[in-house]
Protein backbone atom coordinates (compact mmCIF):
# COMPACT_ATOMS: atom_id res chain seq x y z
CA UNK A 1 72.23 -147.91 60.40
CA UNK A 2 70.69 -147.44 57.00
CA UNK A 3 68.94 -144.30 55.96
CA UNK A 4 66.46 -143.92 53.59
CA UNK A 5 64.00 -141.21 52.07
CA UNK A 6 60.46 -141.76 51.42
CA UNK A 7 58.59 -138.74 49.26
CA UNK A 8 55.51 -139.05 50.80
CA UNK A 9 54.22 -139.48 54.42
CA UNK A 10 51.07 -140.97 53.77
CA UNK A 11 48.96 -144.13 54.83
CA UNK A 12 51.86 -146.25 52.95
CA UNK A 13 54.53 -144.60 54.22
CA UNK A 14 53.79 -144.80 57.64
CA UNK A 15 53.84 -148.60 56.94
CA UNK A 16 56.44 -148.74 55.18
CA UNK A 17 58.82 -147.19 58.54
CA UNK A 18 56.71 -149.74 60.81
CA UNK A 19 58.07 -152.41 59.65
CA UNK A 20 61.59 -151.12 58.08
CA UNK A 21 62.09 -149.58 61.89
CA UNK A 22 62.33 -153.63 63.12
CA UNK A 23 65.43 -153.67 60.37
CA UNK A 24 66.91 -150.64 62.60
CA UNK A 25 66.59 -147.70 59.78
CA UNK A 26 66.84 -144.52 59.68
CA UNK A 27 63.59 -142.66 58.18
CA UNK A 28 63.41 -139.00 56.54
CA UNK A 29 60.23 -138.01 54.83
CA UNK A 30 59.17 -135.48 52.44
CA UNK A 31 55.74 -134.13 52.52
CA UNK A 32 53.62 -130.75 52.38
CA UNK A 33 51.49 -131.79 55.37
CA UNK A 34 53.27 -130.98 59.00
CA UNK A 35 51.28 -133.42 60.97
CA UNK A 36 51.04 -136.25 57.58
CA UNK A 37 50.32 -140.11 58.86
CA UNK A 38 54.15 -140.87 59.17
CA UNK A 39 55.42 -137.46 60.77
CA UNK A 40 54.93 -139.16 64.09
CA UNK A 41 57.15 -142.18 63.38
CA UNK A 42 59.89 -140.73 61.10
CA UNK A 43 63.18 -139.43 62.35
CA UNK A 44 63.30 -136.47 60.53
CA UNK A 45 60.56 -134.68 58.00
CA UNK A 46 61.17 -131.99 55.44
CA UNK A 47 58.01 -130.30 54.83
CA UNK A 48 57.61 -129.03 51.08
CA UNK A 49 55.98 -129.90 48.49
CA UNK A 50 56.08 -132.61 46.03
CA UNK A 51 57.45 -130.64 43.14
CA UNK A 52 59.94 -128.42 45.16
CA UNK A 53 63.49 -129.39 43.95
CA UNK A 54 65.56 -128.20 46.21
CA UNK A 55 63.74 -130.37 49.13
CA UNK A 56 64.72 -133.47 46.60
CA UNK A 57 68.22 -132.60 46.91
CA UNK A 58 67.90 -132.11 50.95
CA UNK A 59 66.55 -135.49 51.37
CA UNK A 60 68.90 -137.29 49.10
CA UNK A 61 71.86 -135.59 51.52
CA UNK A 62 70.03 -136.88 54.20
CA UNK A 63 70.18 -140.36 53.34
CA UNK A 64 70.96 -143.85 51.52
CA UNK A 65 68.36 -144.33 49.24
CA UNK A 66 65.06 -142.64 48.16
CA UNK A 67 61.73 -144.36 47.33
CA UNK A 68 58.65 -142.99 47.01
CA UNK A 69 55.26 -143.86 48.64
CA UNK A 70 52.88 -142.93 45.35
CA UNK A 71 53.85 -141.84 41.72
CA UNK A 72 52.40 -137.98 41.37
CA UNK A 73 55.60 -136.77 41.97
CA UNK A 74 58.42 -134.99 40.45
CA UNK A 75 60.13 -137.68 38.53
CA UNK A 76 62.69 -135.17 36.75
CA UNK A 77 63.44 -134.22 40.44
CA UNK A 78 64.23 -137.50 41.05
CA UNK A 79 66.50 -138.33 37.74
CA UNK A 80 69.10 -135.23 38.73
CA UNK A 81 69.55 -137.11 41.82
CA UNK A 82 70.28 -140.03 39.99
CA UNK A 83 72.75 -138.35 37.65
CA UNK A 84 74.57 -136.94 40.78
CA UNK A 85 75.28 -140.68 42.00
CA UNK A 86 72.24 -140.98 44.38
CA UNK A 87 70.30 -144.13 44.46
CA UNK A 88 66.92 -143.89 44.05
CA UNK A 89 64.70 -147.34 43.27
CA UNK A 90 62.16 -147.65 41.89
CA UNK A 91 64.16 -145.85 39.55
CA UNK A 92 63.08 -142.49 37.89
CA UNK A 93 62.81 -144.15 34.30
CA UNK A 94 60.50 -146.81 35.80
CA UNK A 95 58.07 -143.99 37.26
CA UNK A 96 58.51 -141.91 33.82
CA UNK A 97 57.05 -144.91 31.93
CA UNK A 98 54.03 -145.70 34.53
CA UNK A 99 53.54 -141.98 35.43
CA UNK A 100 51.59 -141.20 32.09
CA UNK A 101 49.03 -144.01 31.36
CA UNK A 102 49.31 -144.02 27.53
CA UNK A 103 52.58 -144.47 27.85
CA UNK A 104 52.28 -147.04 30.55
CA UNK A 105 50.11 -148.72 28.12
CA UNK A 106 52.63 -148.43 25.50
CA UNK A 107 55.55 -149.88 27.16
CA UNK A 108 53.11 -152.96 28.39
CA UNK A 109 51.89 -153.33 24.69
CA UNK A 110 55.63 -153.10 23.47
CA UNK A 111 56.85 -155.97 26.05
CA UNK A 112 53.81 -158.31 24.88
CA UNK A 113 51.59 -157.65 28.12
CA UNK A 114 48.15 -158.07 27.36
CA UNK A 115 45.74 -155.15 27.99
CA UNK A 116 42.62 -153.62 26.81
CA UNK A 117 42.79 -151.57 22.96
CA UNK A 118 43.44 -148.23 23.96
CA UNK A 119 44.14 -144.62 21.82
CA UNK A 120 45.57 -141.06 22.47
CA UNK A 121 42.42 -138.41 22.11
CA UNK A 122 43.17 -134.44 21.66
CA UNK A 123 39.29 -133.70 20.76
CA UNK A 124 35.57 -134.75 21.26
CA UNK A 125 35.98 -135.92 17.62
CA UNK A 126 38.96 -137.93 18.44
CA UNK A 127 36.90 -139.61 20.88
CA UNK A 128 33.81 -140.14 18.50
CA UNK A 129 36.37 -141.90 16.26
CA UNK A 130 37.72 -144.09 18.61
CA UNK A 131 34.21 -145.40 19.83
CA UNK A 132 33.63 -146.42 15.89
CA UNK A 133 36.53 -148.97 16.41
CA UNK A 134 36.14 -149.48 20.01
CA UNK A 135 32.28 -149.60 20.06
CA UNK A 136 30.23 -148.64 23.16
CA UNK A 137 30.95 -148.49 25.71
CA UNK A 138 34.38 -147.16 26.42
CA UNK A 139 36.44 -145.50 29.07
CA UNK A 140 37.60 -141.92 28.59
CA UNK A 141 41.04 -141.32 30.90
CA UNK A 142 43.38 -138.58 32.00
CA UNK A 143 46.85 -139.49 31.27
CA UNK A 144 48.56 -138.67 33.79
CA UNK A 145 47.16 -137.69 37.85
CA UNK A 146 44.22 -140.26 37.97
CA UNK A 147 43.27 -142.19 41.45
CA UNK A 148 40.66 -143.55 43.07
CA UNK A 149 38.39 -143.57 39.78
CA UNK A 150 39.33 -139.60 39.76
CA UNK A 151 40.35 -139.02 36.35
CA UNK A 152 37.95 -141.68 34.16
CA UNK A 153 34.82 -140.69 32.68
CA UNK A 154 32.75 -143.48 30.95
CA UNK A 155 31.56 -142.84 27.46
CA UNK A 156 28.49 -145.19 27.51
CA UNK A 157 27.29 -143.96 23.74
CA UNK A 158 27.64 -141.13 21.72
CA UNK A 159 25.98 -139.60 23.42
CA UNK A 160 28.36 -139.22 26.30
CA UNK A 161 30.87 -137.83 24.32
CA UNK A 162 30.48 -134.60 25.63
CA UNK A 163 30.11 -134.86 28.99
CA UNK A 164 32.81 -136.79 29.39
CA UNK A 165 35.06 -134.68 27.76
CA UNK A 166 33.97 -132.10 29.40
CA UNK A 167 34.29 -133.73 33.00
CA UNK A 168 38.11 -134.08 32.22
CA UNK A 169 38.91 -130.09 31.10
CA UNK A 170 38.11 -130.37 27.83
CA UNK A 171 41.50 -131.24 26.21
CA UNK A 172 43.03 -129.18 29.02
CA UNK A 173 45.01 -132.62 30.23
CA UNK A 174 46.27 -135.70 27.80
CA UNK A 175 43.64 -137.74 27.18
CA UNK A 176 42.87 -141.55 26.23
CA UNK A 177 40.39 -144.19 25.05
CA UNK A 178 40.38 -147.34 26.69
CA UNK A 179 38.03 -149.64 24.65
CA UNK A 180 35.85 -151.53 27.60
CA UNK A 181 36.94 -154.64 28.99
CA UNK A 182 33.97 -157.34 29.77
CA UNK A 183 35.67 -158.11 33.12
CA UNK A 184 34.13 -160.75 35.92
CA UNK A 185 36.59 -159.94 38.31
CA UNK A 186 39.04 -157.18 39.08
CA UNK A 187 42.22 -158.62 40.85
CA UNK A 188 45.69 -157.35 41.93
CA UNK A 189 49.09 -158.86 42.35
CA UNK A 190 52.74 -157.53 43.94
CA UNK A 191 55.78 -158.41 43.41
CA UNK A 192 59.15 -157.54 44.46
CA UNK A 193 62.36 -157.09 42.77
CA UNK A 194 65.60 -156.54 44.37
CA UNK A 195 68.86 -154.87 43.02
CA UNK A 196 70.37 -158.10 42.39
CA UNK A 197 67.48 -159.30 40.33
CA UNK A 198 65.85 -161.53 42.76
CA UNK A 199 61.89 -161.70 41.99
CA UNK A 200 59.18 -162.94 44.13
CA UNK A 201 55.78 -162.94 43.67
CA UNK A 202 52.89 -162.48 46.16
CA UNK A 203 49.20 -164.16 45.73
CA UNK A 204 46.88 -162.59 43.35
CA UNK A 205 44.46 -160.97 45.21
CA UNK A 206 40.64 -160.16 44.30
CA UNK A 207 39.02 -156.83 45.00
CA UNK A 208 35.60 -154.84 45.31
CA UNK A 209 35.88 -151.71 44.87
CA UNK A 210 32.72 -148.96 46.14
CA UNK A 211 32.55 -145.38 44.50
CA UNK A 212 35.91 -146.62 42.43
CA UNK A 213 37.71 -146.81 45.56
CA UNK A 214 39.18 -149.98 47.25
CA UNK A 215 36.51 -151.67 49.51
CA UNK A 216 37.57 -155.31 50.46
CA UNK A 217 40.13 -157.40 49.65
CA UNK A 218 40.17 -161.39 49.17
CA UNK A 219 43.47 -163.54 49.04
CA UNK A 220 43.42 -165.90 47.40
CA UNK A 221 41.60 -164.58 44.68
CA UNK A 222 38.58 -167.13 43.53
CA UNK A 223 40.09 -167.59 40.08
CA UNK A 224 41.27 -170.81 38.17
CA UNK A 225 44.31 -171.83 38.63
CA UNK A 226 45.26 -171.19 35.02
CA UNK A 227 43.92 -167.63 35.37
CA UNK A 228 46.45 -167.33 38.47
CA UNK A 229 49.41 -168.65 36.36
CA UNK A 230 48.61 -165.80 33.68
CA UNK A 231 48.58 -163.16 36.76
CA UNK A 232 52.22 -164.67 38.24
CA UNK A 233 53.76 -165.10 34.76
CA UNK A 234 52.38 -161.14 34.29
CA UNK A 235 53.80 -159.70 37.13
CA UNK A 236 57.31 -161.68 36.76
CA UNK A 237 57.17 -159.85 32.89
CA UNK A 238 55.77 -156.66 34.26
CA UNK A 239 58.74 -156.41 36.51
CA UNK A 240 61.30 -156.75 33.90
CA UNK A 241 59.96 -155.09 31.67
CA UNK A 242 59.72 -151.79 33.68
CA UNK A 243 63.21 -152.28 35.41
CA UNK A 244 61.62 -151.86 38.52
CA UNK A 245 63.26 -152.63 41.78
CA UNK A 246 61.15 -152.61 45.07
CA UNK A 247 57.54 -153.80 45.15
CA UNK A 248 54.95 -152.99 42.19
CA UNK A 249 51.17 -153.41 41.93
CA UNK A 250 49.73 -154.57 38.78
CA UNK A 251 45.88 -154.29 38.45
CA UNK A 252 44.12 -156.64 36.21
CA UNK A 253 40.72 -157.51 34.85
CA UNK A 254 39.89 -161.08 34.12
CA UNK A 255 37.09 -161.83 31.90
CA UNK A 256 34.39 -164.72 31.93
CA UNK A 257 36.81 -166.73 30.16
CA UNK A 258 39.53 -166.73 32.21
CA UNK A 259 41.51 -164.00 30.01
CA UNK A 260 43.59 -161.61 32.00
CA UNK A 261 44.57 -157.89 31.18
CA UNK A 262 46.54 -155.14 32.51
CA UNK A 263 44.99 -152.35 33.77
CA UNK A 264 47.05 -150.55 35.55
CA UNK A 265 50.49 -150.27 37.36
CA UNK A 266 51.90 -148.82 40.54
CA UNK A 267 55.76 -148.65 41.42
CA UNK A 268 54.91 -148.93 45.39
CA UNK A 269 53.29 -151.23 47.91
CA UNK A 270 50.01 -150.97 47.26
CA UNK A 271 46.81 -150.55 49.57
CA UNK A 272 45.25 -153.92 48.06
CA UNK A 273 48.37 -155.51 49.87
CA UNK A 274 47.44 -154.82 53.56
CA UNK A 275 47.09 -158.44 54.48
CA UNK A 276 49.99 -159.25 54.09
CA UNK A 277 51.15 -157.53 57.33
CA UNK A 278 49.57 -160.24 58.86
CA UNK A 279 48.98 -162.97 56.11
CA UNK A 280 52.59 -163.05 54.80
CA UNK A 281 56.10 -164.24 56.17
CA UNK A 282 57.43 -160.82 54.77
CA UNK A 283 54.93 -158.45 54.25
CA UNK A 284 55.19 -155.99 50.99
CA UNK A 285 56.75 -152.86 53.26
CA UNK A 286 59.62 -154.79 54.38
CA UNK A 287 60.03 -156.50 51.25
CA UNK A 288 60.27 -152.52 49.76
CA UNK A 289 62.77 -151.23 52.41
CA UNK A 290 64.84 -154.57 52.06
C-alpha cells in the first residue's frame, strides 16, 4: 500500500483521498482544524498548524510522499524534508517560485510566457509611477497570501492610489502593479506532469467568477480554436518551466483578439477542475495521487 501526506485537509483534499482511496492508499493529513473536510476520510491526521515544523517532519515519517492541497504553506518546511531524502512533488522549488506572485511573474516572463506588464511597489509613489507607464486602470496586489480576490485592490485613477494602498497595510506586505488586462474571458487549464516526464493536458475551461470568487464553470471553454492551442501550448511550457510534477492550474485572460495571458498559477488540482470527476476518464485528483 502506498502512503502519502497531504498538508491540508480541505475541500481538495478530501477529493483528492476519494479518489486515490480506489488506488488502495494510505492517507495522513496535516491540518489545524480537528474536524477539517478530509478528517473523516483520512487514515490518520496530525493536527498543527501550517507553519509548525516539527509536524512536517511527523508526516514525512509517516509516509511515501507529501503533496500539498494549496500553496500558503511552509515551503522551507518542506525543502529540509527534501534534503533529508523525502519526496515531496510538487517540489518545494516549484512552490518557492509560484508562492510570491512577482516572482511567479518573473519566472513566467523569464521562460517567454506571456502575461500582463507588471512592477514591484514599496510606496504610494511607487505606485503613482507605475500608473504613468501602465496608465489607468491598474491592479494593485499582495505578493504573496492572496485568494479569492483577497489581496488585490484596483487602482482605477490616481485617485485610488491611496486607498488602495492603504487596503493592503500600507507597505506592511510586498506589493505589485499589474498593468490591466482588457480581457473578454477569464479561462483556466490543468495539466499533469508525472516523475517520468509524462505531460497531459486537460480542456481549457471558462469561468465566472461572483465577488472574485469562482461561480460556474464551462468546459469547453467558448474560445477559438487558435485561442485554445495558445492555452495547451501554455500549460505544456508552464509545466516545464516550473519543474512541476502533479497537476497545476494556470489562470488566463484572453482578450477580444484572441490573445492569451497568464494570470496566475497554482501547484494543485484546482477548484475550476471539479468536472472532471465526472466529465473526465481520469479526473485531476487521481491524476495528482498517481
Amino acid at each position: 500500500m502506498y502512503r502519502v501526506g497531504i498538508v491540508g485537509g480541505g475541500q481538495l483534499g478530501k477529493m483528492m483521498i476519494l479518489d486515490g482511496k480506489r488506488l488502495d492508499t494510505y492517507f495522513v493529513i496535516l491540518d489545524p482544524t480537528p474536524k477539517c473536510p478530509a478528517d473523516s476520510i483520512a487514515d490518520e491526521h496530525i493536527i498543527a498548524d501550517f507553519d509548525d515544523v516539527e509536524a512536517f517532519h511527523a508526516l514525512a515519517e509517516k509516509v511515501d510522499v507529501v503533496t500539498y492541497e494549496f500553496e500558503h504553506i511552509n515551503a522551507e518546511a518542506l525543502r529540509e524534508l527534501e534534503d533529508e531524502g523525502h519526496k515531496v512533488y510538487p517540489s518545494s522549488e516549484t512552490l518557492l517560485h509560484i508562492q510570491n506572485k512577482y516572482n511567479q511573474k518573473e519566472w513566467l516572463k523569464k521562460h517567454g510566457l506571456p502575461v500582463p506588464d507588471f512592477k514591484k511597489v514599496e510606496t504610494a509613489e511607487d505606485i503613482r509611477e507605475a500608473g504613468k507607464v501602465f496608465g489607468y486602470p491598474m491592479m494593485l496586489k499582495t505578493c504573496t497570501g492572496g485568494y479569492d480576490g483577497k489581496g488585490n485592490a484596483p487602482v482605477n485613477t490616481e485617485a485610488d492610489v491611496e486607498t488602495a494602498f492603504e487596503a493592503l497595510g500600507a507597505g506592511k506586505l510586498p506589493l505589485m502593479v499589474e498593468a490591466f488586462c482588457p480581457f473578454e474571458k477569464e479561462v483556466s487549464i490543468l495539466v499533469c506532469r508525472s516523475v517520468n516526464g509524462d505531460v497531459k493536458v486537460f480542456p481549457v475551461a471558462e469561468n465566472v467568477h461572483k465577488d472574485s470568487i469562482l461561480d460556474e464553470t464551462t468546459v469547453p471553454a467558448d474560445i477559438s480554436a487558435a485561442s485554445t492551442e495558445k492555452a495547451m501550448d501554455i500549460a505544456r511550457k508552464a509545466v516545464q518551466a516550473f519543474n512541476a510534477c502533479g497537476m497545476l492550474c494556470i489562470e488566463l485572460f484572453v482578450t477580444a483578439d484572441g490573445d492569451v495571458l497568464v494570470n496566475e498559477l497554482a501547484p494543485r488540482p484546482h477548484n475550476s477542475g471539479h468536472y472532471t470527476i465526472e466529465g473526465c476518464v481520469t479526473s485531476q485528483y487521481e491524476n495528482h495521487i498517481r
